[in-house]
N, C-alpha and C. Protein backbone atom coordinates (compact mmCIF):
# COMPACT_ATOMS: atom_id res chain seq x y z
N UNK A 1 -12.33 20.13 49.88
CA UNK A 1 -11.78 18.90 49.37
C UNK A 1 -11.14 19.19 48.02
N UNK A 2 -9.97 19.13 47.70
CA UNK A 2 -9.27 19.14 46.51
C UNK A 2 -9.18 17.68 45.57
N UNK A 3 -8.92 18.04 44.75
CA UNK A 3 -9.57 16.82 43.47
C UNK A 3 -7.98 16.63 43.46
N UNK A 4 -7.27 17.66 42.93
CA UNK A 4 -5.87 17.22 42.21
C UNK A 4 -4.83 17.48 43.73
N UNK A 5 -3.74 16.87 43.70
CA UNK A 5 -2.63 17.32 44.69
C UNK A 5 -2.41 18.51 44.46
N UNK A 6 -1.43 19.67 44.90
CA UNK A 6 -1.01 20.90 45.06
C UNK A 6 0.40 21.20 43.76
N UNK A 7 0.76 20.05 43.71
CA UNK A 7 1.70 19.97 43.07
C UNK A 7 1.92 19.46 41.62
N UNK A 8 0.89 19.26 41.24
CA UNK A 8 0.30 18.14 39.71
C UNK A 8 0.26 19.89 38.98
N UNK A 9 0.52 19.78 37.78
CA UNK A 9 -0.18 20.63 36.48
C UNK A 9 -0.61 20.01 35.29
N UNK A 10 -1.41 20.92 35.17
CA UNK A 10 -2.87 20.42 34.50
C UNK A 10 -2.81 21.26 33.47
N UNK A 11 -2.80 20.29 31.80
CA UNK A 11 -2.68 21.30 30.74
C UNK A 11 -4.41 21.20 30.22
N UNK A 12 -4.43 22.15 29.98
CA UNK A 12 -6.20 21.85 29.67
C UNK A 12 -6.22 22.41 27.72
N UNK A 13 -6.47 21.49 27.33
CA UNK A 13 -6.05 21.64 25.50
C UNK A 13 -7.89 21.97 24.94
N UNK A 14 -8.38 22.87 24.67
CA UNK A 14 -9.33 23.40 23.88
C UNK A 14 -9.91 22.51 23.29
N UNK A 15 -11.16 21.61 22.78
CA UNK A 15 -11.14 21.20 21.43
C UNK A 15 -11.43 21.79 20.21
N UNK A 16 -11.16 20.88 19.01
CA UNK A 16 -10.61 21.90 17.87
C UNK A 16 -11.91 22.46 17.63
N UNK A 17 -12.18 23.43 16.76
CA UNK A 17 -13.21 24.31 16.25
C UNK A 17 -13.77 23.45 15.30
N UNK A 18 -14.99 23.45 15.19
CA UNK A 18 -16.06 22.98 13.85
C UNK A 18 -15.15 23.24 12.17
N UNK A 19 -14.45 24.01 12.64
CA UNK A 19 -13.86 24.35 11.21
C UNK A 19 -12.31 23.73 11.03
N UNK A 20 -11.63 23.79 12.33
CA UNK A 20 -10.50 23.18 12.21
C UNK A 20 -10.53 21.25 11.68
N UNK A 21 -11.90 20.89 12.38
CA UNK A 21 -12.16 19.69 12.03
C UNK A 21 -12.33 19.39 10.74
N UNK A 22 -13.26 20.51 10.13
CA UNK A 22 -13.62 20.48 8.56
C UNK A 22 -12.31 20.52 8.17
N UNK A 23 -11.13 21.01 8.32
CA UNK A 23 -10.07 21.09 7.54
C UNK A 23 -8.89 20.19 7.67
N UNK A 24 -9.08 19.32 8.57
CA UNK A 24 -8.37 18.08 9.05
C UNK A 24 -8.96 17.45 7.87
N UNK A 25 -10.38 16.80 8.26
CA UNK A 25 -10.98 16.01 7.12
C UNK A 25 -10.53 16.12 5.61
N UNK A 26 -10.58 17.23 5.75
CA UNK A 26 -10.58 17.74 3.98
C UNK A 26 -8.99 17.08 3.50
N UNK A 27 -8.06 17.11 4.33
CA UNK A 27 -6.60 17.18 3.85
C UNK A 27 -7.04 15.61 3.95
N UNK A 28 -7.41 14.77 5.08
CA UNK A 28 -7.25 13.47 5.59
C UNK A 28 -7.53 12.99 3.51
N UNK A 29 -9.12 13.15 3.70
CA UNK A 29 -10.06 12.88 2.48
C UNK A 29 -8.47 13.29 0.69
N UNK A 30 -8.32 14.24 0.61
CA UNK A 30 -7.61 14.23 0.08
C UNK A 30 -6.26 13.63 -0.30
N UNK A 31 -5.41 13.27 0.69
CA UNK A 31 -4.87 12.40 0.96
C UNK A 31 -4.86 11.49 0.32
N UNK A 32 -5.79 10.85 0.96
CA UNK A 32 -6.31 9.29 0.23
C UNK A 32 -6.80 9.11 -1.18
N UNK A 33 -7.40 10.14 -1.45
CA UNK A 33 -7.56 9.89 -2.98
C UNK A 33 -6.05 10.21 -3.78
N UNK A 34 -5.62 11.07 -3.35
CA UNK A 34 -4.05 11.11 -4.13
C UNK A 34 -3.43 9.94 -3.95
N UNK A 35 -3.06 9.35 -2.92
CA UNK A 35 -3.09 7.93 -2.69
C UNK A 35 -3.17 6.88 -3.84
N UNK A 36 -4.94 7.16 -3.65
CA UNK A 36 -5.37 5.83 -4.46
C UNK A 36 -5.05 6.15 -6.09
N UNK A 37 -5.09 7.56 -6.42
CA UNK A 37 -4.82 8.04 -8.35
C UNK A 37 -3.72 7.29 -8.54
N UNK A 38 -2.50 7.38 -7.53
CA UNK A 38 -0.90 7.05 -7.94
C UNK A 38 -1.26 5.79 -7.59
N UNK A 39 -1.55 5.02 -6.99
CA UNK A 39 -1.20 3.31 -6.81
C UNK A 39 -2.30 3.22 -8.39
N UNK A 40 -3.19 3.30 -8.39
CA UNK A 40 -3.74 2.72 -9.31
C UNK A 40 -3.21 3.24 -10.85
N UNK A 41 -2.55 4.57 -10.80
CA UNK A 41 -1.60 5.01 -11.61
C UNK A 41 -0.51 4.19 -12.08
N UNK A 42 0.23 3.85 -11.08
CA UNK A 42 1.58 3.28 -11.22
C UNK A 42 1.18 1.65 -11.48
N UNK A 43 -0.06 0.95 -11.39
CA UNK A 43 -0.30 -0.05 -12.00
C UNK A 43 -0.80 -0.23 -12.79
N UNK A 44 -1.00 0.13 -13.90
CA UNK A 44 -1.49 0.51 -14.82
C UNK A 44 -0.62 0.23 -16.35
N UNK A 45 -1.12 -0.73 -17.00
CA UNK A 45 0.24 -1.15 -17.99
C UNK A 45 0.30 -0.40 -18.83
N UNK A 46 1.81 0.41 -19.49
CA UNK A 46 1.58 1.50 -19.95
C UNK A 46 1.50 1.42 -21.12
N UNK A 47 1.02 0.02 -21.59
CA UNK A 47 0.65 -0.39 -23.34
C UNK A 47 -0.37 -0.03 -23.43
N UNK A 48 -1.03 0.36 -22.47
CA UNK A 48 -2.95 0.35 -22.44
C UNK A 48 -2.79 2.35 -22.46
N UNK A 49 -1.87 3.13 -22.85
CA UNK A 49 -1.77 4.83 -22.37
C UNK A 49 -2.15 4.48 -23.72
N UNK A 50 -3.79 5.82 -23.91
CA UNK A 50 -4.20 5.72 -24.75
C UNK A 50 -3.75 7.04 -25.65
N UNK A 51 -3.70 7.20 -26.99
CA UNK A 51 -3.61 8.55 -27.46
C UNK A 51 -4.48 8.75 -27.91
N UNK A 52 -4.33 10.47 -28.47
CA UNK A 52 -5.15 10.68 -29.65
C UNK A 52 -4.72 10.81 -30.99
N UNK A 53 -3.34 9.74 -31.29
CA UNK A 53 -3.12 9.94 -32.59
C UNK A 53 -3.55 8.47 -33.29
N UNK A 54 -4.00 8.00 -32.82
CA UNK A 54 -4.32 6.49 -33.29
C UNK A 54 -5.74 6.37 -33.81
N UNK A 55 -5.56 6.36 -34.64
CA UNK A 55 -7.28 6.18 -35.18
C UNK A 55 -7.13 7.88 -36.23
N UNK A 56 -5.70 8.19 -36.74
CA UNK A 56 -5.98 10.06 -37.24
C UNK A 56 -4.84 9.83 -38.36
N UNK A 57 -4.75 10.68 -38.88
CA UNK A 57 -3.99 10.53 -40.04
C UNK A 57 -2.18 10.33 -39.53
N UNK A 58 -1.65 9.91 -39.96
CA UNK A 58 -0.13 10.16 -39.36
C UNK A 58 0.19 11.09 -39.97
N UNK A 59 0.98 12.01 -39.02
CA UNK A 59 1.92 13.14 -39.21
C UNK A 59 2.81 13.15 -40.07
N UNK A 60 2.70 14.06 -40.84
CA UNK A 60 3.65 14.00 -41.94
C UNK A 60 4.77 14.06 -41.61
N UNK A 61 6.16 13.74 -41.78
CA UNK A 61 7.32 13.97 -41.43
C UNK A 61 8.57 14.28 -42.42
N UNK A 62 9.56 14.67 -42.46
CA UNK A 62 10.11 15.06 -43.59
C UNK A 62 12.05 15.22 -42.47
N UNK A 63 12.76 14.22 -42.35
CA UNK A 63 13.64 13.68 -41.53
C UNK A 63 15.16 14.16 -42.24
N UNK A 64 15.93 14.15 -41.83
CA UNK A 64 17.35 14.10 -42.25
C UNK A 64 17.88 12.59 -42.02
N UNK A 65 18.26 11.73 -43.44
CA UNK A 65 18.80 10.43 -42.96
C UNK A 65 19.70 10.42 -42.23
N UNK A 66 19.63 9.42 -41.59
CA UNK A 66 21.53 9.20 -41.04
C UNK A 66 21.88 7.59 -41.67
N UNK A 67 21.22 6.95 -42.21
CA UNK A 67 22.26 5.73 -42.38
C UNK A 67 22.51 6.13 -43.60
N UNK A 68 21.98 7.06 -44.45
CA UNK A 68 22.41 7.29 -45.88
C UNK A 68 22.24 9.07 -45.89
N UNK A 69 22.84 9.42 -47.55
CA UNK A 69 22.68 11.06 -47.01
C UNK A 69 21.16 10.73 -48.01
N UNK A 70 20.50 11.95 -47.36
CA UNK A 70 19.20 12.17 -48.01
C UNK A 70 18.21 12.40 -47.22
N UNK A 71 16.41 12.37 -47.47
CA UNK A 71 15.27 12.54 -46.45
C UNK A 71 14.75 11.86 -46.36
N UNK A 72 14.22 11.25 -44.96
CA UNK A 72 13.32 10.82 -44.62
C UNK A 72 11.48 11.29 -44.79
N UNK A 73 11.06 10.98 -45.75
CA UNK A 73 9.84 11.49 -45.92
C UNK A 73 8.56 10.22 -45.79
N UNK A 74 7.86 10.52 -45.00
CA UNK A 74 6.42 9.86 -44.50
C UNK A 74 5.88 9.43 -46.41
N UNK A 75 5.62 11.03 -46.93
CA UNK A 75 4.76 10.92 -48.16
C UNK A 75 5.55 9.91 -49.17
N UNK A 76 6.88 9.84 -48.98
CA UNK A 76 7.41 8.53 -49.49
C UNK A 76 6.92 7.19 -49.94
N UNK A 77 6.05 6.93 -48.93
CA UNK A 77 5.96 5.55 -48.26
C UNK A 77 4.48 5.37 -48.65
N UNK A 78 3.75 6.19 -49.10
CA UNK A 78 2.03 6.42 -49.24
C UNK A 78 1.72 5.09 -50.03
N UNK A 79 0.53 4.36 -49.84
CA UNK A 79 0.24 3.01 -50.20
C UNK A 79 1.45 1.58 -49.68
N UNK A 80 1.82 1.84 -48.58
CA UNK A 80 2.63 0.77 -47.70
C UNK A 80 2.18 0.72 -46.13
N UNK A 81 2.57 -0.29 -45.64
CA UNK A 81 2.26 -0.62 -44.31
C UNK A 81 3.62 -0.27 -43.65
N UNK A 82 3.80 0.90 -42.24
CA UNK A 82 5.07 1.31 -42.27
C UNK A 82 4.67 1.38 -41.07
N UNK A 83 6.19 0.74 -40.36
CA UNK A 83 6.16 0.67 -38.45
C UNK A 83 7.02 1.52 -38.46
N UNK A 84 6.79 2.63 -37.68
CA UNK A 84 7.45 3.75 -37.15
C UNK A 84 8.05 3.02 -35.52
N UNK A 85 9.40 3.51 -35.64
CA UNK A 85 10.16 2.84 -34.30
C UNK A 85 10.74 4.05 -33.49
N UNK A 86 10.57 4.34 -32.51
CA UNK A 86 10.96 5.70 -31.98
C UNK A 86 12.04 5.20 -31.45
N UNK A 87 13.18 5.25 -31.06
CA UNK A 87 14.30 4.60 -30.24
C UNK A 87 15.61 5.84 -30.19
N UNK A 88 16.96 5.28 -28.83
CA UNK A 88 17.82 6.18 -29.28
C UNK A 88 18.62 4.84 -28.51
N UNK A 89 19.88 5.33 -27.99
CA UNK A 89 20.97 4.41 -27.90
C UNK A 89 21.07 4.20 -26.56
N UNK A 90 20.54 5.15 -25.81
CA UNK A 90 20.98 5.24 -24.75
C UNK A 90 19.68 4.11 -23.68
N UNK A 91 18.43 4.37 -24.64
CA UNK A 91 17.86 3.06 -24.22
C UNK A 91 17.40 2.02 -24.04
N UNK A 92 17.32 1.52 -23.08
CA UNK A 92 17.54 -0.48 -22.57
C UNK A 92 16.55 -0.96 -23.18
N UNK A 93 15.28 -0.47 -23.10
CA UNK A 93 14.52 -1.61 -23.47
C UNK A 93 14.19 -1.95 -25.46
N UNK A 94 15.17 -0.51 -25.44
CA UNK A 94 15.31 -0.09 -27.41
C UNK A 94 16.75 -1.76 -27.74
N UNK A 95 17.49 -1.68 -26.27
CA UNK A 95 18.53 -2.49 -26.99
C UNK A 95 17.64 -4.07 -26.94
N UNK A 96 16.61 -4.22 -26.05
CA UNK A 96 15.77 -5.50 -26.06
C UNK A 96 15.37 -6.12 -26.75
N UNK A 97 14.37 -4.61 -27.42
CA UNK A 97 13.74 -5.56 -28.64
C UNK A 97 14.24 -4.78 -29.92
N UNK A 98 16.04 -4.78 -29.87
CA UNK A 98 16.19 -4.88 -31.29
C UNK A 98 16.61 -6.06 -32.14
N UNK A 99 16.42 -7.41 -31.79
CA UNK A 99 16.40 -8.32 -32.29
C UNK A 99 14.96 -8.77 -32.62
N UNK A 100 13.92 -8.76 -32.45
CA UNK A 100 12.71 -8.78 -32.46
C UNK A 100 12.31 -8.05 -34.12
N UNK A 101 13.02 -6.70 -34.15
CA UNK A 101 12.65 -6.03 -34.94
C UNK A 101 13.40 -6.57 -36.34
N UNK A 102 14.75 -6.66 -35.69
CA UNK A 102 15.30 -7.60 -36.87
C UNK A 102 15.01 -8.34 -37.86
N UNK A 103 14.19 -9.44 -36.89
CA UNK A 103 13.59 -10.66 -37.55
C UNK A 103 12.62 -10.02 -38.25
N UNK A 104 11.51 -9.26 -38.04
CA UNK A 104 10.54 -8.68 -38.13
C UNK A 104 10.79 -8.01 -39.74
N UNK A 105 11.81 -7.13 -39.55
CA UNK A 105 12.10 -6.71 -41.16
C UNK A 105 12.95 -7.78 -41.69
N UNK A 106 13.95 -7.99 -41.58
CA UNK A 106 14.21 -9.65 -42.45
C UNK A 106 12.61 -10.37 -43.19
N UNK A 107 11.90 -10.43 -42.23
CA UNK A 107 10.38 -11.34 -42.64
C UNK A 107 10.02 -10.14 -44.10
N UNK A 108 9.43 -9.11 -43.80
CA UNK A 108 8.78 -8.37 -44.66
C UNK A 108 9.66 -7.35 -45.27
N UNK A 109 10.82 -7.42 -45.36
CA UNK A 109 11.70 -6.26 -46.10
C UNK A 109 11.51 -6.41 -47.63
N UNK A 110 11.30 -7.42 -48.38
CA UNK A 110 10.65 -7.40 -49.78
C UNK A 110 9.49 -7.58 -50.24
N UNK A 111 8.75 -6.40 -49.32
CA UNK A 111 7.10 -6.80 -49.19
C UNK A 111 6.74 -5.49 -49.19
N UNK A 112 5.39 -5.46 -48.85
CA UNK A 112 4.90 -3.94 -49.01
C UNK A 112 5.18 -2.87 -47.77
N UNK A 113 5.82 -3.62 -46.77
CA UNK A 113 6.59 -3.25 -45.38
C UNK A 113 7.15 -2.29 -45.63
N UNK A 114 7.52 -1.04 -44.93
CA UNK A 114 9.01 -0.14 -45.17
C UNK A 114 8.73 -0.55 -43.02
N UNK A 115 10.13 -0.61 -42.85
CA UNK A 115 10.18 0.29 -41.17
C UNK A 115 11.39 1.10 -41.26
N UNK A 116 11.02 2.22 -40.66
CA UNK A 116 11.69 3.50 -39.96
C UNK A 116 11.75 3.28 -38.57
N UNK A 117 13.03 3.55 -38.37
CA UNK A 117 13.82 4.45 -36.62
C UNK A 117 13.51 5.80 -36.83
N UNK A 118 13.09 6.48 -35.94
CA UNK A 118 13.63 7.38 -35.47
C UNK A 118 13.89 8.10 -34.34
N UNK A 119 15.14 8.84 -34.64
CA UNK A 119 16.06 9.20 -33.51
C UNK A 119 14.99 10.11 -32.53
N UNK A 120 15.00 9.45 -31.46
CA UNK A 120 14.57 10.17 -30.00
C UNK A 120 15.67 10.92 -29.46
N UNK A 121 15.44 12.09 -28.67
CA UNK A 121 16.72 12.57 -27.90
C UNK A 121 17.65 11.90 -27.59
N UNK A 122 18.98 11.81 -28.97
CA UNK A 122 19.93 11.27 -28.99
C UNK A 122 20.65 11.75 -29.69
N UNK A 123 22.45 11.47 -30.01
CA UNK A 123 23.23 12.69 -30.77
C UNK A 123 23.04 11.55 -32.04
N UNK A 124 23.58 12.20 -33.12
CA UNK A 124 23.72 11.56 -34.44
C UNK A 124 24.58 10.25 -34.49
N UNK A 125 25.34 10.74 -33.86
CA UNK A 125 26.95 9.32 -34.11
C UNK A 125 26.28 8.48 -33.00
N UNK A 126 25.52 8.61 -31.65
CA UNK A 126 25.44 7.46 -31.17
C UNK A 126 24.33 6.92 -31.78
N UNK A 127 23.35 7.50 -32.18
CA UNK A 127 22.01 6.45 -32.80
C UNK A 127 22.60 5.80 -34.08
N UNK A 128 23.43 6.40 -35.31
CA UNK A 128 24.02 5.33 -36.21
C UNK A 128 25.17 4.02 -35.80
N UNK A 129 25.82 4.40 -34.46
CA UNK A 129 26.45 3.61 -33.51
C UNK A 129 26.09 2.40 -33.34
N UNK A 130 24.17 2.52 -32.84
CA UNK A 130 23.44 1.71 -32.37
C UNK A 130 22.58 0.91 -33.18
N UNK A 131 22.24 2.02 -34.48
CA UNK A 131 21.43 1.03 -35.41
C UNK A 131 22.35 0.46 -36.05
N UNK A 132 23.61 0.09 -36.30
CA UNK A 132 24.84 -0.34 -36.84
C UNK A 132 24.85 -1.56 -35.86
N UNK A 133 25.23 -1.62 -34.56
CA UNK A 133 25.59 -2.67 -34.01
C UNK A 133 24.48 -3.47 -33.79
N UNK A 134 23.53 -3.05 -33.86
CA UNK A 134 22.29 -3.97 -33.59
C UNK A 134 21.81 -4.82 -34.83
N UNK A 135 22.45 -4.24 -35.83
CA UNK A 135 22.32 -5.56 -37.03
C UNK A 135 20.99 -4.89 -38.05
N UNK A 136 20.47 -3.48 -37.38
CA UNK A 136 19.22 -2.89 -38.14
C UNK A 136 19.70 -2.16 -40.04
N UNK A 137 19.25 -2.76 -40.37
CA UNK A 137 19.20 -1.82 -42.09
C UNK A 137 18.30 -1.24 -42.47
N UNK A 138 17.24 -0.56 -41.71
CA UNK A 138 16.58 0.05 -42.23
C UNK A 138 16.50 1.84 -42.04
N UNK A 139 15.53 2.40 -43.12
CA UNK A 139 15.62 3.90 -42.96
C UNK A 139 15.85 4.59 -41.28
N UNK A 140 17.23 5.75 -41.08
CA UNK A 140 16.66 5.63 -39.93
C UNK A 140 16.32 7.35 -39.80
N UNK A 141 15.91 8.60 -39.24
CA UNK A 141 15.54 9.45 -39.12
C UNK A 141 16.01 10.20 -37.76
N UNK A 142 16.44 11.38 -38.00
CA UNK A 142 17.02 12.26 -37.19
C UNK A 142 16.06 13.51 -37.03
N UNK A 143 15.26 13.31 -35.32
CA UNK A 143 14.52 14.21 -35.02
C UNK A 143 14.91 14.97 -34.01
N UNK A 144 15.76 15.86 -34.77
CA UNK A 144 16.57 16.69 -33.79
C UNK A 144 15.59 17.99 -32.75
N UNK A 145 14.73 18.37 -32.62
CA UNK A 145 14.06 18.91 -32.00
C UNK A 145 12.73 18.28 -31.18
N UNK A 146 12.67 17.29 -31.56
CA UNK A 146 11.78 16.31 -31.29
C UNK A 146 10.29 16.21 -31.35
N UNK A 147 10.26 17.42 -32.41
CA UNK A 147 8.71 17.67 -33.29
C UNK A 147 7.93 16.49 -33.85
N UNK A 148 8.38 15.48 -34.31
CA UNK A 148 7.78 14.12 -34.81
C UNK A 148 7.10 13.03 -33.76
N UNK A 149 7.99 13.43 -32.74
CA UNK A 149 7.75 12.55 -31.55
C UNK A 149 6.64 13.32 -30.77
N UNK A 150 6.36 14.31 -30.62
CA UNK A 150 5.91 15.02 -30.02
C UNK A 150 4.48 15.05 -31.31
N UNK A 151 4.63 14.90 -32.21
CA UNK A 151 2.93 15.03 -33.19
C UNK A 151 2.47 13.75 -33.28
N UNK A 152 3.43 12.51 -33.00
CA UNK A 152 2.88 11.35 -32.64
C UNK A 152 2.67 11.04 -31.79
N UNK A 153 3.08 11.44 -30.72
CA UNK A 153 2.03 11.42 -29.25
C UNK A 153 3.39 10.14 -28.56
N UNK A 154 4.31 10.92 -28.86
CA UNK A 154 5.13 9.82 -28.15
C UNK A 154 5.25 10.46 -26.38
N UNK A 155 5.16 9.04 -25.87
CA UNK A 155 4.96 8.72 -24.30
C UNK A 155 6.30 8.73 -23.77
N UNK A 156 7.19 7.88 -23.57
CA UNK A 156 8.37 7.71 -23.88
C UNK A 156 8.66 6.41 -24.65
N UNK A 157 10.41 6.32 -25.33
CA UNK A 157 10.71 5.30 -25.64
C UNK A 157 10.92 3.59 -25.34
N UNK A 158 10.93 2.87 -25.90
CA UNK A 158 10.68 3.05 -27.38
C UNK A 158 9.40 3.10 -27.49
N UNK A 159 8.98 3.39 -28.29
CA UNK A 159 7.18 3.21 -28.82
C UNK A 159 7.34 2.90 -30.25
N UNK A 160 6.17 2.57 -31.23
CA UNK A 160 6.25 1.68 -32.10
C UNK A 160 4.96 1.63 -32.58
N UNK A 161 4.90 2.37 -33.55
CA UNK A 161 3.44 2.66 -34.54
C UNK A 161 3.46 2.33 -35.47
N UNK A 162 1.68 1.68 -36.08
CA UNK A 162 1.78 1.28 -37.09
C UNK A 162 0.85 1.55 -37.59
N UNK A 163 1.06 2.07 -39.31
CA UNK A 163 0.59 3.29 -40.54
C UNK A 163 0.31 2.69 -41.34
N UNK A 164 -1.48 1.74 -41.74
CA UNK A 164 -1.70 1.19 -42.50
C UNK A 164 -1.41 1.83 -43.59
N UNK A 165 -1.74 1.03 -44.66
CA UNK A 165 -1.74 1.74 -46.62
C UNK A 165 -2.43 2.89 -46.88
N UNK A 166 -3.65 3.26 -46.01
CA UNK A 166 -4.65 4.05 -46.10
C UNK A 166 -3.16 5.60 -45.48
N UNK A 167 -2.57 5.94 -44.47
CA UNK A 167 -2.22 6.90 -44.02
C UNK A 167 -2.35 6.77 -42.80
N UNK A 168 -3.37 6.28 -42.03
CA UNK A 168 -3.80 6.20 -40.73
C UNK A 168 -3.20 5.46 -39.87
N UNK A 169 -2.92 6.01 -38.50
CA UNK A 169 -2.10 5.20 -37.16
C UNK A 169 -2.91 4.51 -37.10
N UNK A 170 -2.89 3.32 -37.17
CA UNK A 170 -3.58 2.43 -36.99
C UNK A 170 -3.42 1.34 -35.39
N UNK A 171 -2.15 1.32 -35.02
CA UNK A 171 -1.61 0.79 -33.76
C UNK A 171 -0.54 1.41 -33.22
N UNK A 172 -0.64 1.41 -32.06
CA UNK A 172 0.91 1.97 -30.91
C UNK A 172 1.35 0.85 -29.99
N UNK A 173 2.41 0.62 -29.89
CA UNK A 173 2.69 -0.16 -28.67
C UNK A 173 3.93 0.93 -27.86
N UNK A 174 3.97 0.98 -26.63
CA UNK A 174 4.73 1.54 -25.90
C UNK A 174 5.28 0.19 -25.09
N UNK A 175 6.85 0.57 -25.20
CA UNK A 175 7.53 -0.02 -24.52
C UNK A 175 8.34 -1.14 -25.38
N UNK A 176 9.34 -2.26 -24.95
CA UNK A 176 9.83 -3.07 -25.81
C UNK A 176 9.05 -3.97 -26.56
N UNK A 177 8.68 -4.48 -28.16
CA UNK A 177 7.75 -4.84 -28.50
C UNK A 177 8.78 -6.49 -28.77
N UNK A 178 7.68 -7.76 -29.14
CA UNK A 178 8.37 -8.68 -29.41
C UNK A 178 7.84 -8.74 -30.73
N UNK A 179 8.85 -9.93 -31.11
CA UNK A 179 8.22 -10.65 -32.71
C UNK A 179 7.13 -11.26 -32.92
N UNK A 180 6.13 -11.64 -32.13
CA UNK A 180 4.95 -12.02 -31.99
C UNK A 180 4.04 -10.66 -32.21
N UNK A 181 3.83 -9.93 -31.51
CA UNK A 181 3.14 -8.40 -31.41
C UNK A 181 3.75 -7.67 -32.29
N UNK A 182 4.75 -7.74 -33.40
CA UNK A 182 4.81 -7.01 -34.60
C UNK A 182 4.47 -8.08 -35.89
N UNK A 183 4.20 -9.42 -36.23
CA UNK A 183 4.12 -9.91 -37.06
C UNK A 183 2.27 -9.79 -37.25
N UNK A 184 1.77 -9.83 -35.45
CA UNK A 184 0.34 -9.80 -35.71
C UNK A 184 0.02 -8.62 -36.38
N UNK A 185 0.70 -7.53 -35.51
CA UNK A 185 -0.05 -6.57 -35.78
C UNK A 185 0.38 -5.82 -37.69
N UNK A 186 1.67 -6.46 -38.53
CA UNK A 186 1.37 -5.61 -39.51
C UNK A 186 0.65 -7.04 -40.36
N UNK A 187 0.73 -8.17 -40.24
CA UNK A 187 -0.34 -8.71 -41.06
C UNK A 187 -1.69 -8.54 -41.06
N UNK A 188 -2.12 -8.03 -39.65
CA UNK A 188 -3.45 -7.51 -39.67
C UNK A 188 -3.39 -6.23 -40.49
N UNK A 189 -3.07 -5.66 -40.44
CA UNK A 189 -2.68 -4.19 -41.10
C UNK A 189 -2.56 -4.88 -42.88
N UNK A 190 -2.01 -5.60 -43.27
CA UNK A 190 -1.43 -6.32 -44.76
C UNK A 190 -2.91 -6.78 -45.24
N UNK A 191 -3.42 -7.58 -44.50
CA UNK A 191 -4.97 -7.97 -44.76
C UNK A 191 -5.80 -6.98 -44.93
N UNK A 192 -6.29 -6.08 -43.89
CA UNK A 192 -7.08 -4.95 -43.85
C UNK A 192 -7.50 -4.24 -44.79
N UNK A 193 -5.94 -3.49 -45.78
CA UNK A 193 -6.55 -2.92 -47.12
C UNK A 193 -5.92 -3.48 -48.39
């Protein structure tokens, strides 16, 4: 008695080995956690990217001006409350909140306030281009190798630190900041010491 017709073929497939299984799993298992790092990665607000320059002395810096000839120097500024603005021309959310910042120094420009730009990977003529058309007058700084940005723990632009009286980073915001979230944060800073 025959089971199959004469004419049927019959593939007969092995099952996998104890080990091939272990190594299915392993990729499956892996997988999914890479998965879950990047979704929960990519939601993740990137005001909350923490550093380690916040809470440490700020980096000394020592700049080539561009809105005037001369230096940009940090030790300048020692016993002032000073928002460091990282920005360049080329980006959007730098052209957002440069009215924000505006107002912001207008408010405290004859106060114990200084704010600084400085130039992120950008050429010279377009960042004075930009702090020109945007209505900004304040110091701005040319970090042509991008050593400043890089000892402040810059994430990307814009970002926006702030250097109580004492020397110390005291706050970062990443990303476009408004006039609400810079008035709090340097009067808290103005009060403090």
């Amino acid at each position: 008695m025959a089971l199959l017709p004469s004419d049927e073929v019959v593939t007969v497939v092995p099952a996998p080995s104890r080990g091939a299984q272990l190594v299915r799993l392993a990729v499956i298992v892996t997988l999914t956690g890479l998965v879950a790092v990047l979704a929960l990665g990519f939601r993740r607000d990137p005001q909350d990217i923490r550093t380690g320059t916040v809470g440490q002395a700020a980096p000394a810096f020592d700049l080539e001006r561009l809105d005037q000839p001369g230096r940009l120097r940090l030790a300048d500024m020692a016993g002032k409350v000073v928002v460091v603005n990282f920005f360049a021309s080329w980006c959007i959310p730098c052209k957002q909140e440069a009215p924000a910042l505006v107002r912001a120094w207008e408010r405290y420009r004859n106060s114990d306030v200084i704010f600084v730009g400085i130039v992120y990977q950008d050429s010279p003529d377009a960042a004075i281009a930009f702090h020109e058309r945007m209505g900004q007058t304040w110091p701005i700084g040319f970090d042509d190798p991008g050593r400043t940005a890089l000892r402040f723990g810059v994430f990307g632009i814009p970002e926006t630190y702030f250097i109580g009286k004492n020397g110390v980073i005291e706050g970062r915001h990443i990303g476009a900041i408004d006039e609400a979230t810079l008035i709090r944060a340097i009067d808290t800073l103005r009060d403090k010491q």
